[in-house]
N, C-alpha and C. Protein backbone atom coordinates (compact mmCIF):
# COMPACT_ATOMS: atom_id res chain seq x y z
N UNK A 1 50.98 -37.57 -15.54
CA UNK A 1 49.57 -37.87 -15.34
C UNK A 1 48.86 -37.96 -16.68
N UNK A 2 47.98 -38.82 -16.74
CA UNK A 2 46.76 -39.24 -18.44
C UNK A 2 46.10 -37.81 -18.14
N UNK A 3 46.55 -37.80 -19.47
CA UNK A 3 45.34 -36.50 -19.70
C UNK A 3 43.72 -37.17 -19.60
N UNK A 4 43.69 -38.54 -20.04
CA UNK A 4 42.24 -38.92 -20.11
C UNK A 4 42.01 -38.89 -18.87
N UNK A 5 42.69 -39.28 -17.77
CA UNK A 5 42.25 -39.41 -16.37
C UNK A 5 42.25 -38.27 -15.93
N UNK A 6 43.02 -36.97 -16.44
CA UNK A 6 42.45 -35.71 -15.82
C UNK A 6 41.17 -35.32 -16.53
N UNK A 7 40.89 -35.74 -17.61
CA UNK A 7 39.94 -34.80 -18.39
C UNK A 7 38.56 -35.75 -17.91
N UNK A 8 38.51 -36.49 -17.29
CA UNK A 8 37.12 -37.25 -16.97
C UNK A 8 37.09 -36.81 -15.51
N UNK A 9 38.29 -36.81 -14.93
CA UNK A 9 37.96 -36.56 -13.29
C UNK A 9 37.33 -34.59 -13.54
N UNK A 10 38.11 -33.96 -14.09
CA UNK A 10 37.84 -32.47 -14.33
C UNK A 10 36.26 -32.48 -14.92
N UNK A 11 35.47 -32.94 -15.78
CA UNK A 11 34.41 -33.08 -16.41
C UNK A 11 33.86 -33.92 -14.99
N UNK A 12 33.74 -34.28 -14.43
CA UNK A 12 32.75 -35.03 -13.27
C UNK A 12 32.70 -33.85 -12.14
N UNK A 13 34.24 -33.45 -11.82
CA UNK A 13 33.83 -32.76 -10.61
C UNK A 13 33.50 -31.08 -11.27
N UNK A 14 33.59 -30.74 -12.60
CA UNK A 14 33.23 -29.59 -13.24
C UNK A 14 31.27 -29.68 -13.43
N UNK A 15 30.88 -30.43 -13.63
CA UNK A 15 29.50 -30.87 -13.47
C UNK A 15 28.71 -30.62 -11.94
N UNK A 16 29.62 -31.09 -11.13
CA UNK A 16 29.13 -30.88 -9.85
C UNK A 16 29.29 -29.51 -9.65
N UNK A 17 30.48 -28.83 -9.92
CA UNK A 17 30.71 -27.21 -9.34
C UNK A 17 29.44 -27.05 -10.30
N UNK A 18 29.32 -27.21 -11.54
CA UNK A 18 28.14 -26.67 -12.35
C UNK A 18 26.91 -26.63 -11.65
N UNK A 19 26.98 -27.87 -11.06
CA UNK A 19 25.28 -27.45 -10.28
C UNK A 19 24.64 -26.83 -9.64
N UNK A 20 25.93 -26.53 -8.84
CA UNK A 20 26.40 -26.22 -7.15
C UNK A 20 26.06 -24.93 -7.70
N UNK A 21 26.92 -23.97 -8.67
CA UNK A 21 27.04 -22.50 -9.29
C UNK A 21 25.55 -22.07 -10.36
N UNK A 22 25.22 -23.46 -10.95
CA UNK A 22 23.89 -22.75 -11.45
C UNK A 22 22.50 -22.38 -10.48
N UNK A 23 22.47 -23.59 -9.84
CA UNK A 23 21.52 -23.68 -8.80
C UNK A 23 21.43 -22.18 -8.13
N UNK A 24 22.20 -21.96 -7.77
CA UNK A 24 22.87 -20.95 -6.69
C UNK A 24 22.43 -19.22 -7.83
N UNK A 25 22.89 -19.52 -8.80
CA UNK A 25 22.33 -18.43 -9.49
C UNK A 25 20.68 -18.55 -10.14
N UNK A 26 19.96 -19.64 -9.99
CA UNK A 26 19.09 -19.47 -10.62
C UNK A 26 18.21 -19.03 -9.79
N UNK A 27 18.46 -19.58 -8.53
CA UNK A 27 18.14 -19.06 -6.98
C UNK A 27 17.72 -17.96 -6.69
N UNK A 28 19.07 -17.30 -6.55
CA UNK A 28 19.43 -15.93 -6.22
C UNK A 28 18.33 -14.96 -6.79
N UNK A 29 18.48 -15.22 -8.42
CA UNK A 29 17.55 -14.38 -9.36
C UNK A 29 16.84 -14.68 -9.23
N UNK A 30 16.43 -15.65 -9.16
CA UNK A 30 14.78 -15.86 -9.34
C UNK A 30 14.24 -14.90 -7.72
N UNK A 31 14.79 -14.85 -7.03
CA UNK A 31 14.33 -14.15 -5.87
C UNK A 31 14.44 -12.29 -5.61
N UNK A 32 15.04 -12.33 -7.25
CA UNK A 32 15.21 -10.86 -7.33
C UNK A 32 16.38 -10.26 -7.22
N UNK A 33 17.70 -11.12 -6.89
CA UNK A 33 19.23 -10.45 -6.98
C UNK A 33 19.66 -10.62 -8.38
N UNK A 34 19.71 -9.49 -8.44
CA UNK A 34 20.48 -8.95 -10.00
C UNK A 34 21.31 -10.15 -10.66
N UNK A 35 21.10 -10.62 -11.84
CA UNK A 35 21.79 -11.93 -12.03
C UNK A 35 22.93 -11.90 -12.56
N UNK A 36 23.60 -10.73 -12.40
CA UNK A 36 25.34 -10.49 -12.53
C UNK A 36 25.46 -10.77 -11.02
N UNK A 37 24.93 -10.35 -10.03
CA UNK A 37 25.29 -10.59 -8.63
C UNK A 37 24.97 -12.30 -8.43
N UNK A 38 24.39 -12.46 -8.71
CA UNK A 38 23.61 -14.13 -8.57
C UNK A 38 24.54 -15.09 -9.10
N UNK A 39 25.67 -14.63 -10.28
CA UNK A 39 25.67 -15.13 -11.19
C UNK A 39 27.61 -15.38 -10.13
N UNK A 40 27.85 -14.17 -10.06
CA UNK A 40 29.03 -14.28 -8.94
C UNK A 40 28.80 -15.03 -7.88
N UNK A 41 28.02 -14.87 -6.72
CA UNK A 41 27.59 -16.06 -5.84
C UNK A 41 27.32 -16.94 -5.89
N UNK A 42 26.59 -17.59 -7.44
CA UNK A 42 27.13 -18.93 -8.11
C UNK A 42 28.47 -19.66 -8.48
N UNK A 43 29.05 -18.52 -9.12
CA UNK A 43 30.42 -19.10 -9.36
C UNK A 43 31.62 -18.91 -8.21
N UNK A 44 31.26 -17.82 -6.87
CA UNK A 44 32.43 -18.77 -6.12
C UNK A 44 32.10 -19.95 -4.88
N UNK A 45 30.83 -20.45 -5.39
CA UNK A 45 30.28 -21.09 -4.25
C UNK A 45 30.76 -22.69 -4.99
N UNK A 46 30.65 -22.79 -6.42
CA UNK A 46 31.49 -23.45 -7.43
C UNK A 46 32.69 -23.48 -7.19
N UNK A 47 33.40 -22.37 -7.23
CA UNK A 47 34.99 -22.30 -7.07
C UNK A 47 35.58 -23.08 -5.96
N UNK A 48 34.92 -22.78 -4.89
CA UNK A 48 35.33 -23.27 -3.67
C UNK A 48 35.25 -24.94 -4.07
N UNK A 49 34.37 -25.45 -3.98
CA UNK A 49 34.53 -26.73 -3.59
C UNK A 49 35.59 -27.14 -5.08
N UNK A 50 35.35 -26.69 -6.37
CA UNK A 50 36.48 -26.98 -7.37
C UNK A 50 37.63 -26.95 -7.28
N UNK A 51 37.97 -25.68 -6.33
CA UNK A 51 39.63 -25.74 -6.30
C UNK A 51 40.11 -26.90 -5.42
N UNK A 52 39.10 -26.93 -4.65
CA UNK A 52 39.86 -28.45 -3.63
C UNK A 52 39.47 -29.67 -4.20
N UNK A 53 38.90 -29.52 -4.72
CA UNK A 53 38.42 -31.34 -5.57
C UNK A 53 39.98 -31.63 -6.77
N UNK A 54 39.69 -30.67 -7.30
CA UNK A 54 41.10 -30.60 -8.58
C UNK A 54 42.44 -30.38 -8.05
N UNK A 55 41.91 -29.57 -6.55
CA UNK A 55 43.98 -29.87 -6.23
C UNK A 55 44.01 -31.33 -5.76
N UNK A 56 42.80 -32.41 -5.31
CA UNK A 56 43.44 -33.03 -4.26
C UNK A 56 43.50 -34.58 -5.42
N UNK A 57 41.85 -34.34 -6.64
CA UNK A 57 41.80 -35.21 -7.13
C UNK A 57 42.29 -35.34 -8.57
N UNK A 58 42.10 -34.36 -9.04
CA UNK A 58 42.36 -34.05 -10.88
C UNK A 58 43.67 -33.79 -11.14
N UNK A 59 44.50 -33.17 -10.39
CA UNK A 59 45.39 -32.83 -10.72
C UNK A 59 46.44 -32.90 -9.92
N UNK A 60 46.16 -33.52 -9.10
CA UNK A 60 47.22 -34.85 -7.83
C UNK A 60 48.24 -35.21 -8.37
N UNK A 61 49.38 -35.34 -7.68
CA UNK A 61 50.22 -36.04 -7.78
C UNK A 61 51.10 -36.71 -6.67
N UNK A 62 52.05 -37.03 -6.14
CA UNK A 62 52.26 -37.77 -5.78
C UNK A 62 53.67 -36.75 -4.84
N UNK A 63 53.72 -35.66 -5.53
CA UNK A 63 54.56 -34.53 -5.21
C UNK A 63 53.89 -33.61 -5.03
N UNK A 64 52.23 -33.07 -5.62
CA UNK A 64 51.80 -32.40 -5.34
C UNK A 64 50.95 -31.69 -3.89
N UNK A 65 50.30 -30.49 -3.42
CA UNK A 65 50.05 -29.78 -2.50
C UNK A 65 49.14 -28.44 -2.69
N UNK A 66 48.53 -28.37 -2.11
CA UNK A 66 47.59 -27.22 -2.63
C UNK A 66 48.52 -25.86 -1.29
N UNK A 67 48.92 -25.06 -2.04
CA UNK A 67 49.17 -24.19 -1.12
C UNK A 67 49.29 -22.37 -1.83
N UNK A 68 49.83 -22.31 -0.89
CA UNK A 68 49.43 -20.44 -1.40
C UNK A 68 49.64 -19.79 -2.86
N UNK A 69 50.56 -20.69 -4.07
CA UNK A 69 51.07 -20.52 -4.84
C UNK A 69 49.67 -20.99 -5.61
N UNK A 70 49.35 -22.00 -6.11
CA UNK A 70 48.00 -22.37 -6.44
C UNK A 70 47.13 -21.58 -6.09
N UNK A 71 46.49 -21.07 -4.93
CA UNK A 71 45.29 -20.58 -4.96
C UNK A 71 45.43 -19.43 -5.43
N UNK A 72 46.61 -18.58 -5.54
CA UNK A 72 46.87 -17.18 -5.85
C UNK A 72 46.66 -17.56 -7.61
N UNK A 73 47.03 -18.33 -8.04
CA UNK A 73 47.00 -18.89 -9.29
C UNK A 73 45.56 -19.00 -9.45
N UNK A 74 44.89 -19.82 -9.23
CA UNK A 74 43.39 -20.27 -9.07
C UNK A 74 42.47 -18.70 -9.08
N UNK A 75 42.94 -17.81 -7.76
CA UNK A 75 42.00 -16.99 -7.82
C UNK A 75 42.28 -15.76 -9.21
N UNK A 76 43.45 -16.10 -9.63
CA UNK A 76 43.49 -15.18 -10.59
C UNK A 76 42.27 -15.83 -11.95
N UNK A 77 43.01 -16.92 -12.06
CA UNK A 77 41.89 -17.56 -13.58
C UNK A 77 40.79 -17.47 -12.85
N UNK A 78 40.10 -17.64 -11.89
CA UNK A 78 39.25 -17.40 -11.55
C UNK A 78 38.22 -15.88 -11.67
N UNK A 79 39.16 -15.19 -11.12
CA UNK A 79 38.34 -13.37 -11.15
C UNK A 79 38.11 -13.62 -12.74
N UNK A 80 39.10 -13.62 -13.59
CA UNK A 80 38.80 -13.62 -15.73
C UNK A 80 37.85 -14.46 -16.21
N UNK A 81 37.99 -15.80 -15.55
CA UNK A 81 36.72 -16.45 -16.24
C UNK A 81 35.45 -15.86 -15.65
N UNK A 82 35.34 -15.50 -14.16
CA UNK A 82 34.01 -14.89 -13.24
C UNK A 82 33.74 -13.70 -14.33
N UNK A 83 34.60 -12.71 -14.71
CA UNK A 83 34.74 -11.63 -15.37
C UNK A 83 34.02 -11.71 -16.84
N UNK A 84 34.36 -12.72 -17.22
CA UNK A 84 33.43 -12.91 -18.81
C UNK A 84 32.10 -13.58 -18.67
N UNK A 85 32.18 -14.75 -17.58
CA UNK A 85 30.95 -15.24 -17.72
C UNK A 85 30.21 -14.55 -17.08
N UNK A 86 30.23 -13.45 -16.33
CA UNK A 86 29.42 -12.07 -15.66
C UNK A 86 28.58 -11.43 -16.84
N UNK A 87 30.01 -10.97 -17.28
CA UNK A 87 29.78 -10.15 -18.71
C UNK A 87 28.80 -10.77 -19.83
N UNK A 88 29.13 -12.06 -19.86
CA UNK A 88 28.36 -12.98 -20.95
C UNK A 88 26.82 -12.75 -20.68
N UNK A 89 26.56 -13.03 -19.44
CA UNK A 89 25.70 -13.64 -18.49
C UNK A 89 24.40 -12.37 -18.48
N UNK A 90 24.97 -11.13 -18.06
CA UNK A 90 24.50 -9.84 -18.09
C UNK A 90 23.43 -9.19 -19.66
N UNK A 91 24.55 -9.59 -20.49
CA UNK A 91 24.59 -9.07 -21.86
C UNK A 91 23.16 -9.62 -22.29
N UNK A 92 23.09 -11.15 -22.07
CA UNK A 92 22.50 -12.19 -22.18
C UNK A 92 21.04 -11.49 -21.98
N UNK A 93 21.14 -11.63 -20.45
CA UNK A 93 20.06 -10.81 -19.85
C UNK A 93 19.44 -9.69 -19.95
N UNK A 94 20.13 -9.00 -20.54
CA UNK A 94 20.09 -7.32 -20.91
C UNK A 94 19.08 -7.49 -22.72
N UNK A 95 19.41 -8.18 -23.58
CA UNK A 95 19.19 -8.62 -24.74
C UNK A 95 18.25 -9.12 -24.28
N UNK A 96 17.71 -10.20 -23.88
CA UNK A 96 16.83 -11.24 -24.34
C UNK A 96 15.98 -11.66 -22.72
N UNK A 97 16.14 -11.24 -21.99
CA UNK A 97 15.97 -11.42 -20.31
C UNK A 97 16.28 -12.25 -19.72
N UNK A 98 15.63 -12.76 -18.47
CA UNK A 98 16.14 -13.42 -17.35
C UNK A 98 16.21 -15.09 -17.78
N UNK A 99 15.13 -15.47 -18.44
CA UNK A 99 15.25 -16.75 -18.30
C UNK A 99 15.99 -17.29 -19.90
N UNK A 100 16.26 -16.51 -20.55
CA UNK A 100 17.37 -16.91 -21.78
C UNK A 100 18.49 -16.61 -21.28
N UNK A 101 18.96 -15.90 -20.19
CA UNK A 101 20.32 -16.23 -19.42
C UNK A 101 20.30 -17.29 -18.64
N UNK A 102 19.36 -17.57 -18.09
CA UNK A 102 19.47 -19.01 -17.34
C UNK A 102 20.02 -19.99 -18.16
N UNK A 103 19.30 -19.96 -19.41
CA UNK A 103 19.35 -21.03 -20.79
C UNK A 103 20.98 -20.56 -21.20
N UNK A 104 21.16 -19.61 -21.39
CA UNK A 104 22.77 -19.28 -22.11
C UNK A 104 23.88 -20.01 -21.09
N UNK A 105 23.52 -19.72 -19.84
CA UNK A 105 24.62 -20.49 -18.84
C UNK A 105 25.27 -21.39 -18.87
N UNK A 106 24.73 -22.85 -19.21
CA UNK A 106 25.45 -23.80 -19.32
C UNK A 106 26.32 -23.53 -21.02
N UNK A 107 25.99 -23.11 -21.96
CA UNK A 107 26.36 -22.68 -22.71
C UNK A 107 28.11 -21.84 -22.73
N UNK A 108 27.80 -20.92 -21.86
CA UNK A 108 28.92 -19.85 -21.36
C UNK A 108 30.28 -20.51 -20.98
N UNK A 109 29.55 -21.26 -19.67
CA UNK A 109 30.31 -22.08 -18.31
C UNK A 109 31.02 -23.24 -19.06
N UNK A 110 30.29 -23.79 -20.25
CA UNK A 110 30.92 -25.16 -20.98
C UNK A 110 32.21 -24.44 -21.58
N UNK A 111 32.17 -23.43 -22.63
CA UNK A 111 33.05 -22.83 -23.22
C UNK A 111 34.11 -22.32 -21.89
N UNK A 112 34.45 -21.69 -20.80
CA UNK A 112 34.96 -21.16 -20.18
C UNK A 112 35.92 -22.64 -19.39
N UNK A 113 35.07 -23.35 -19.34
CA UNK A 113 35.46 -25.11 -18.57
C UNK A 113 36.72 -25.40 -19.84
N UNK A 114 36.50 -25.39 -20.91
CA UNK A 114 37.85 -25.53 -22.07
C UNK A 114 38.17 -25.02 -21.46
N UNK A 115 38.97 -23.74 -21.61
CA UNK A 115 39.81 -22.72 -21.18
C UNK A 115 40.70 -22.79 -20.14
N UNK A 116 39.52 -23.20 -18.89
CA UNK A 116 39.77 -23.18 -17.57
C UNK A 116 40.49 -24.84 -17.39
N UNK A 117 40.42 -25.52 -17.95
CA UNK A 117 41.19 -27.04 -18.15
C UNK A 117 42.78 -27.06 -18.54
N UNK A 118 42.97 -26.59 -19.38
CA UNK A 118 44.05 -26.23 -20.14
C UNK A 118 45.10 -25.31 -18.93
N UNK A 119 44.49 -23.98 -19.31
CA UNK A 119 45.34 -23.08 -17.99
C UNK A 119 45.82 -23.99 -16.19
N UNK A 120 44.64 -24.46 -15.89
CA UNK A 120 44.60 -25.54 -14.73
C UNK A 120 45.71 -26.30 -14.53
N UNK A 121 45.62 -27.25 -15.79
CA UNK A 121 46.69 -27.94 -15.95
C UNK A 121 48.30 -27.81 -16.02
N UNK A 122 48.06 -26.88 -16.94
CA UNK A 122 49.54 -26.53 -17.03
C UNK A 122 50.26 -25.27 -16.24
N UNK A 123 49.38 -24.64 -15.27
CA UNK A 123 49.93 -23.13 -14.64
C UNK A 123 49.45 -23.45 -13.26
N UNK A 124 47.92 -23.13 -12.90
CA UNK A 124 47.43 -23.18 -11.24
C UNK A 124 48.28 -24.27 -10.77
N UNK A 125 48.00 -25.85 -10.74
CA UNK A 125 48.21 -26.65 -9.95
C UNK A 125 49.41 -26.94 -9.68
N UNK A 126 50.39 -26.41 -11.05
CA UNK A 126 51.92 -26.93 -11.06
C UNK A 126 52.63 -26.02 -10.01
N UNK A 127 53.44 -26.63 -9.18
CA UNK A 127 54.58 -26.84 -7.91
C UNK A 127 55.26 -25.72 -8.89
């Protein structure tokens, strides 16, 4: 598979989980849930629709299948990246308050999206 064709399909449907997960946290907090909690109910409301977009579209193949081996995979990179960008996210907030974590987010989530591309590729999705 082109890496260019994974790395544009991953960057389109990573944008959408982005929205889906900021929205969802800017939400949350703004209504008064702690934005480490906000910030989790953003990112697996993200996760969800990501893991099935990237098993079926990004990282497809022709042999490939999304099944128990993947998501056990998935939810692991998943809890570590949730785990830092919590942490990030918190710190953020704790320092400087609520709405310079809003601002740090896309910030965080961009850096963690490297990470989370790479591992994706070569560990979650692979058979």
């Amino acid at each position: 598979m082109s890496l260019l064709r994974q790395g544009s399909h991953y960057i389109a449907i990573g944008l959408l989980q982005y929205l889906v997960d900021w929205g969802a946290m800017v939400t949350l907090s703004h209504f008064g849930v702690p934005v480490e909690l906000a910030n989790v109910a953003g990112r697996v409301s993200g996760a969800v629709l990501g893991f099935w977009l990237n098993g079926r579209i990004t990282f497809a193949d022709e042999n490939s299948k999304l099944g128990p081996q993947q998501l056990r995979r998935f939810l692991l990179l998943w809890l570590v990246m949730t785990g830092m960008s919590t942490w990030a996210i918190g710190s953020v907030a704790d320092l400087a308050g609520l709405r310079w974590a809003w601002a740090a987010k896309p910030a965080v989530e961009l850096l963690l999206a490297c990470i989370s591309f790479g591992v994706s590729r070569h560990w979650v999705y692979r058979r």
